[in-house]
Protein backbone atom coordinates (compact mmCIF):
# COMPACT_ATOMS: atom_id res chain seq x y z
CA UNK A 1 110.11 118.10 109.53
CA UNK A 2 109.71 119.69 105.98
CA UNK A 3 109.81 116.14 103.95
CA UNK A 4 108.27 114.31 106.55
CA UNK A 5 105.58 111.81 104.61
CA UNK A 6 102.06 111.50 105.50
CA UNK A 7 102.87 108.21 107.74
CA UNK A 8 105.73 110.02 109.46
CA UNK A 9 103.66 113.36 110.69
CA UNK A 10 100.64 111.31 110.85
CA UNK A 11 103.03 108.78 113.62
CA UNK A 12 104.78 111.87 114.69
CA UNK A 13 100.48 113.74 115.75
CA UNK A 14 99.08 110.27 117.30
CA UNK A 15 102.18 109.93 119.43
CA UNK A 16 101.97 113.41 120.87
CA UNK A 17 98.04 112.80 121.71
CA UNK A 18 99.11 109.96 123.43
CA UNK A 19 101.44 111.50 125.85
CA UNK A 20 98.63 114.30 126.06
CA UNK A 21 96.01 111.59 126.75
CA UNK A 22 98.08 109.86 129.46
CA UNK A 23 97.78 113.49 131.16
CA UNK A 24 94.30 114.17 130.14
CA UNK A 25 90.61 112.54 130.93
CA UNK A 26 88.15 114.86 128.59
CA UNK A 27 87.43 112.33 125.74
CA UNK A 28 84.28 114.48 124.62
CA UNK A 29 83.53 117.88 124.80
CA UNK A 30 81.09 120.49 123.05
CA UNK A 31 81.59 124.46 121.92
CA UNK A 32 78.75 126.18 120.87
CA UNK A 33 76.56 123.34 120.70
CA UNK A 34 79.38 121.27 118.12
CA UNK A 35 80.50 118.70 120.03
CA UNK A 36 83.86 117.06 119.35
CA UNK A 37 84.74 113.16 120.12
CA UNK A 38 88.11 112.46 120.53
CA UNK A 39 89.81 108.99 119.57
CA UNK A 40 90.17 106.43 122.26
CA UNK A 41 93.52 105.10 123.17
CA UNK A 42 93.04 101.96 122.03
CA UNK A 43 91.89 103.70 118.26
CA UNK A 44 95.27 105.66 119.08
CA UNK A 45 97.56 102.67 119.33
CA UNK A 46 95.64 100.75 116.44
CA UNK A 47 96.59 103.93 114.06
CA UNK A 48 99.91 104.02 115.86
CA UNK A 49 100.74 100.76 114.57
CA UNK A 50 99.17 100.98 111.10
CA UNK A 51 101.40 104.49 110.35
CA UNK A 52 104.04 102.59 111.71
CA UNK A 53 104.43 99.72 109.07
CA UNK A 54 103.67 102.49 106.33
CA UNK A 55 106.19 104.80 107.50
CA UNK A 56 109.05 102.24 107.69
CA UNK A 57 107.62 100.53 104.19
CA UNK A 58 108.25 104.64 102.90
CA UNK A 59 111.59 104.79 105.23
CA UNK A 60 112.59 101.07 102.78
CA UNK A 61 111.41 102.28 99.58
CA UNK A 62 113.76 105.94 100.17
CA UNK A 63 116.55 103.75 100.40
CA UNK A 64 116.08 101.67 97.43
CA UNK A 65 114.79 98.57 99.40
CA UNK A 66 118.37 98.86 101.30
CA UNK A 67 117.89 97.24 104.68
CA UNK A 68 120.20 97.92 107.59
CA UNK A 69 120.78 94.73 108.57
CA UNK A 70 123.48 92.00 106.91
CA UNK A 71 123.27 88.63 107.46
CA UNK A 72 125.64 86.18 107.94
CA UNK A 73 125.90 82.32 107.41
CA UNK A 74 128.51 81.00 109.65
């Protein structure tokens, strides 16, 4: 996880507050009269999907613009 890019820990955060979200309710809570809002799951899988595309754009340029696929005319 030490040359993880900003997309990739970013992706690697929202999906872990996901899975915690699934198990949790508390969107909003306060501490000594700060109170803290929490993103919604739908503003989770909207940033999901946005890190997503950059990471694999980041994951394309590391390899030179290599893709792993080949096609084939037949």
């Amino acid at each position: 996880m030490a040359n993880e890019t900003h997309a990739q820990k970013m992706l690697r955060l929202i999906e872990a507050r996901l899975e915690g979200r699934l198990l949790s309710e508390h969107n909003e809570y306060s501490i000594a009269g700060r109170s803290m809002k929490l993103m919604s799951v739908p503003e989770l899988i909207a940033a999901r999907s946005k890190y997503l595309v950059e990471a694999k754009r980041e994951e394309t340029a590391q390899s030179g613009g290599r893709r792993d696929r080949i096609f084939a005319r037949l």
